[in-house]
Protein backbone atom coordinates (compact mmCIF):
# COMPACT_ATOMS: atom_id res chain seq x y z
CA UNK A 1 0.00 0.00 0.00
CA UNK A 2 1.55 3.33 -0.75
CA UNK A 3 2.09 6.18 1.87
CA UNK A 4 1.09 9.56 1.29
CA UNK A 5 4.13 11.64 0.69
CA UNK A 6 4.53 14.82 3.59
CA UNK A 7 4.03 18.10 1.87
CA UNK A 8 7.11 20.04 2.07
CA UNK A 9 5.52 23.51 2.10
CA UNK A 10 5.46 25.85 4.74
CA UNK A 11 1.74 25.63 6.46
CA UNK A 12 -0.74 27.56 5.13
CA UNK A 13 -2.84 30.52 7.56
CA UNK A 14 -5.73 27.72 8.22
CA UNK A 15 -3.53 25.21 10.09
CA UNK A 16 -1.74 28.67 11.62
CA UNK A 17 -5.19 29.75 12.28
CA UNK A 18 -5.91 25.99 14.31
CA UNK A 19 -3.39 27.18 16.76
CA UNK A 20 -4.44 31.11 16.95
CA UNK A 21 -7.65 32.80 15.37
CA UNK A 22 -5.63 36.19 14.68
CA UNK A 23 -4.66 36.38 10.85
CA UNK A 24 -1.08 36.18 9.93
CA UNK A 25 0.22 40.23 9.89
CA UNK A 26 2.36 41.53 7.38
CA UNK A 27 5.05 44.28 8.49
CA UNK A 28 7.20 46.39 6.33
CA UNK A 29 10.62 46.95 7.52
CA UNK A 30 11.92 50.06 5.75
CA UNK A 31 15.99 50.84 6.33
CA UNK A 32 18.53 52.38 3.90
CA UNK A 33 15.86 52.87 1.18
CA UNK A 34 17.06 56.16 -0.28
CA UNK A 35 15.12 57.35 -3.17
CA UNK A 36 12.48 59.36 -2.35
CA UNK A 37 10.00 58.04 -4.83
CA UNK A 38 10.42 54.31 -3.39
CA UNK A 39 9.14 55.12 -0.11
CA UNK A 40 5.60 56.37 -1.46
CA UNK A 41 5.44 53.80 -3.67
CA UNK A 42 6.10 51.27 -0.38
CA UNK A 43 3.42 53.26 1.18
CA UNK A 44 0.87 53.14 -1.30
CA UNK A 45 1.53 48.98 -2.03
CA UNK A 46 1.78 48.78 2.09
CA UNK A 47 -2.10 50.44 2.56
CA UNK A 48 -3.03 48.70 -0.21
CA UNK A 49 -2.34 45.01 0.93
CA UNK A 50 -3.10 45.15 4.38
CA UNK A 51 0.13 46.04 6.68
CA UNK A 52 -0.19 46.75 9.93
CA UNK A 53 2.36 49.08 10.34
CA UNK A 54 5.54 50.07 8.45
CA UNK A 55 8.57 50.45 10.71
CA UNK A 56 11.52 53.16 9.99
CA UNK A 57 14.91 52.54 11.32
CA UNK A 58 17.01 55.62 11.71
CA UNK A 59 15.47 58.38 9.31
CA UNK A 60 12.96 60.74 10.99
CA UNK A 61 11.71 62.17 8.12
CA UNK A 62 11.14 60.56 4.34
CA UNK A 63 9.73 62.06 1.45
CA UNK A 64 6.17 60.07 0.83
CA UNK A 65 6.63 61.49 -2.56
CA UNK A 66 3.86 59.17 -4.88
CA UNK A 67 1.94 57.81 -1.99
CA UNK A 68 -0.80 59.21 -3.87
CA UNK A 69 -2.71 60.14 -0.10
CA UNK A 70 -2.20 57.07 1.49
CA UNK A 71 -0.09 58.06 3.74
CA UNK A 72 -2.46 59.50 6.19
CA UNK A 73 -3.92 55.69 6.37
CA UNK A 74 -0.63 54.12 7.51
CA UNK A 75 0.78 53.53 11.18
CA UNK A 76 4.10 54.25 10.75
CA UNK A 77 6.54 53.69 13.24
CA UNK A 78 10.58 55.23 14.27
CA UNK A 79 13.03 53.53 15.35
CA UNK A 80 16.73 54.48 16.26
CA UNK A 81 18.35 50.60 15.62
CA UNK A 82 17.60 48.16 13.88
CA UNK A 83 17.95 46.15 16.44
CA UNK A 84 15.21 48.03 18.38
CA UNK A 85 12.44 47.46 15.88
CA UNK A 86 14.07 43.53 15.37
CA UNK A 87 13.22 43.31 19.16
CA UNK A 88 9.77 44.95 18.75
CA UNK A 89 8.81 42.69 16.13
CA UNK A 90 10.20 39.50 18.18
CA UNK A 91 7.87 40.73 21.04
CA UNK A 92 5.04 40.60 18.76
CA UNK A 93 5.91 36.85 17.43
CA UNK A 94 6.85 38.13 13.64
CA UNK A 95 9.76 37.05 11.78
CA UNK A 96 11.62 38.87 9.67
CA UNK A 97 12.40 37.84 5.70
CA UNK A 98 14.79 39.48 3.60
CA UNK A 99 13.74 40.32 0.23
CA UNK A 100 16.93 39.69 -1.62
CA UNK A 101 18.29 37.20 -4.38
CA UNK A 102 20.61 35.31 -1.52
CA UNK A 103 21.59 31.60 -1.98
CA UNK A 104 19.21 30.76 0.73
CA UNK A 105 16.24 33.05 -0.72
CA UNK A 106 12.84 30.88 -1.42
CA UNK A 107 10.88 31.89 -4.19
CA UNK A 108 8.22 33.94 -3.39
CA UNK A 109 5.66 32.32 -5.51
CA UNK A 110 5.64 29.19 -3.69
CA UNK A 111 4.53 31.19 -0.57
CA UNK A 112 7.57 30.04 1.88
CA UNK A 113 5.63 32.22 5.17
CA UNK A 114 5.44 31.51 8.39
CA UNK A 115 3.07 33.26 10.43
CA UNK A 116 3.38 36.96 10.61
CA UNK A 117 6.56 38.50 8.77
CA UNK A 118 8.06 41.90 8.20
CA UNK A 119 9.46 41.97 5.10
CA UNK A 120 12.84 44.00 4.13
CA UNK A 121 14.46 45.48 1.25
CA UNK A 122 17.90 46.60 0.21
CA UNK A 123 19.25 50.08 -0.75
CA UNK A 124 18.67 50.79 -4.13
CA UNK A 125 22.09 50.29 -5.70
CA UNK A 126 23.72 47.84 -3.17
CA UNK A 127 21.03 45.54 -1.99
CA UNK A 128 21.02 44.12 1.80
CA UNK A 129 23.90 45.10 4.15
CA UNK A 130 25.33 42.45 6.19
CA UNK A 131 23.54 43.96 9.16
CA UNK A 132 20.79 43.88 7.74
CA UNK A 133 21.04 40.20 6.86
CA UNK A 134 21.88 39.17 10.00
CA UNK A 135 18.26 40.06 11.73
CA UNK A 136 16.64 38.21 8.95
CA UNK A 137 15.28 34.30 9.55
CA UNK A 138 14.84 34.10 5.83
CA UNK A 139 15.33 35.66 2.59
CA UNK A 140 12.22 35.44 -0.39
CA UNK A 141 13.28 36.45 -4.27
CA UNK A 142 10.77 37.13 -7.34
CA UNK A 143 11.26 34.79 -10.00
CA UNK A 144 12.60 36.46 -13.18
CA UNK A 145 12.04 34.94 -16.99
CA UNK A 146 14.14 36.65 -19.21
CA UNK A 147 17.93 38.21 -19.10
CA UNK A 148 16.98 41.63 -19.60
CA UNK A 149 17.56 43.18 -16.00
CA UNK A 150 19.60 41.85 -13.23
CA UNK A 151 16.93 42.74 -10.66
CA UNK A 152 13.39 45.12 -9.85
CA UNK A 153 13.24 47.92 -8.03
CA UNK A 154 12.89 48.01 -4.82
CA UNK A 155 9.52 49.63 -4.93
CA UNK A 156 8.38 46.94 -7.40
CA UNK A 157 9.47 43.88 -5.84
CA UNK A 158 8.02 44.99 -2.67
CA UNK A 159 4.88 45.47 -3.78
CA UNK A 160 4.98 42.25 -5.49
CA UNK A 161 6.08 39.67 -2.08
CA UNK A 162 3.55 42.05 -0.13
CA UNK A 163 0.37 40.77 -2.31
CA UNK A 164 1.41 37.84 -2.15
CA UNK A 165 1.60 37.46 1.55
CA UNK A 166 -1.92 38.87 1.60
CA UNK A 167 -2.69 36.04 -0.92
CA UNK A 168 -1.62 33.40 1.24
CA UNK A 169 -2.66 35.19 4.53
CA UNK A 170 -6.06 34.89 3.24
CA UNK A 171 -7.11 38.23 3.24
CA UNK A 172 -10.39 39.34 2.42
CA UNK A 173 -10.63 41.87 -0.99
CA UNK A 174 -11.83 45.24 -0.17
CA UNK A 175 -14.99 46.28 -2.19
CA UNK A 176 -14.88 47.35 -5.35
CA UNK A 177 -16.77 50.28 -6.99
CA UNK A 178 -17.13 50.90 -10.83
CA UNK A 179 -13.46 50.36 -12.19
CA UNK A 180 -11.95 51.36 -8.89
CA UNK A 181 -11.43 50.09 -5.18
CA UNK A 182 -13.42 52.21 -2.23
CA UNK A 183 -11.60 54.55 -0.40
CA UNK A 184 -11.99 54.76 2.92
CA UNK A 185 -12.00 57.89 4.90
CA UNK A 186 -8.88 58.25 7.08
CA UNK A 187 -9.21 58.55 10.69
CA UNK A 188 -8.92 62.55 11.47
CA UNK A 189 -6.74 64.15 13.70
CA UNK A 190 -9.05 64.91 16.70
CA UNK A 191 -9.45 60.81 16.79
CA UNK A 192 -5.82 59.90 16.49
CA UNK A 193 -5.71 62.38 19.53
CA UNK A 194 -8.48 61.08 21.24
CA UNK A 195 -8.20 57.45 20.54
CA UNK A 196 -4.67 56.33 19.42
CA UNK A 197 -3.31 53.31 18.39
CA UNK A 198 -0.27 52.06 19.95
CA UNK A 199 1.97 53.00 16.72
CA UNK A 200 0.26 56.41 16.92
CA UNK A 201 1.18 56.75 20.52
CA UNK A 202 4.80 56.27 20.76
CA UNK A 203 4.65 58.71 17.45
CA UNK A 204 2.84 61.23 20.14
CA UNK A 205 5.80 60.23 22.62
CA UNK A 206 8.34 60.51 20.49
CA UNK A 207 7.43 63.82 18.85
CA UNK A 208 6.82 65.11 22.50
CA UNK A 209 10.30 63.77 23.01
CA UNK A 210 11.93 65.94 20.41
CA UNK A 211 10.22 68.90 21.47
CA UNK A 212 11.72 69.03 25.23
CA UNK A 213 15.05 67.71 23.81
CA UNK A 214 14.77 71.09 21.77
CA UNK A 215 13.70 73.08 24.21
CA UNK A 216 16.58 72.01 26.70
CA UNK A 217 19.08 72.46 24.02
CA UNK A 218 17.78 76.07 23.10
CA UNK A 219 17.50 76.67 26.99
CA UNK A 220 21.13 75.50 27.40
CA UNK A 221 22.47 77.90 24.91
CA UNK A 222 20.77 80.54 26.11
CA UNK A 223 22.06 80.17 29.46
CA UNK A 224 25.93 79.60 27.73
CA UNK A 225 25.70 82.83 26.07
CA UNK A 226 24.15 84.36 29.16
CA UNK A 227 28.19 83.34 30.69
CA UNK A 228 29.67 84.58 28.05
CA UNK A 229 28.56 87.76 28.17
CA UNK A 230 28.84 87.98 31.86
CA UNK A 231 32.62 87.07 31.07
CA UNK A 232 32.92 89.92 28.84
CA UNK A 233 31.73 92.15 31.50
């Protein structure tokens, strides 16, 4: 009598879901992405696959230059290491999958996930830094079929392993409306204020943060100049 051969694949969000009810998350790692123009794009492929929140290692600021207003939909997160927002994730139970053509990278058409991931990129022009390789448990790469370009942009391929997560995750498609998708109102200000989610409150914290750091330094150089002058007198 023949055996049934084991399936190889990584399991699928059902027998995830037989363990825990909560839907496998996406993340999106963002760290030495340097074109402008990517980071939008991110943004806009992030909102429109279902992220939970998009994480930002060392950069306070980035242009969300072609987010075409989807930015005000996002919970976006700053963090000072990498290794700070690598703890975060652990602390939430994702892991954390390179998108890069290594030797070990999985294609991502054969849907290699395991539970909730953050997915990140490479800079533009030099791909993953060892760093950044070392906080990863696994490393995904799109498929290519002809010679024409040694890799996609970073925007691009993204956007591409973030639908599919969503595809395998099992998430529900949003309504549809004539030839376009619904938008959704954002939340406004007054409720992020009033009723904040935990990305939006450590952005409160840390923008509060900032301000008093400011405010010492100013306060600090003030009084320095104060001694000066009483110096010259």
């Amino acid at each position: 009598m023949e055996g049934v051969q084991a399936s190889q694949s990584a399991p699928g969000p059902a027998d995830l879901r037989t363990q825990d009810t909560k839907r496998p998350e996406s993340f999106l790692l963002v760290y030495n992405v340097s074109k402008k123009q990517n980071f939008g794009t991110l943004l806009r492929s992030a909102c429109a696959f279902g992220v939970s929140e998009v994480l930002v290692v060392g950069a306070k600021k980035l242009s969300t230059f072609g987010n075409q207003g989807t930015s005000a939909h996002a919970n976006v997160r700053h963090f000072d290491t990498l290794q700070a927002a690598k703890d975060d994730l652990r602390s939430r139970g994702a892991r954390i999958c390179g998108i890069e053509i290594d030797d070990t990278a999985q294609p991502v058409t054969s849907h290699p996930f395991v539970g909730s991931t953050a997915f990140m990129l490479g800079n533009e022009g030099e791909g993953m830094s060892a760093v950044q390789k070392e906080v990863c448990d696994s490393f995904v790469y799109i498929p290519q079929f002809t010679g024409a370009t040694a890799s996609l942009n970073v925007a691009i391929a993204g956007s591409i392993v973030l639908h599919h997560f969503a595809t395998w995750a099992g998430m529900p498609e949003h309504a549809r409306c004539g030839e376009k998708f619904v938008v959704e109102p954002p939340r406004s200000t007054l409720e992020k204020f009033q009723n904040p989610t935990e990305a939006e409150k450590e952005e409160i914290e840390r923008k509060r943060a900032e301000r008093a750091a400011k405010r010492r330094k100013e306060a600090d150089e003030d009084l320095a100049e104060g001694g000066d002058r009483d110096c010259a007198c």
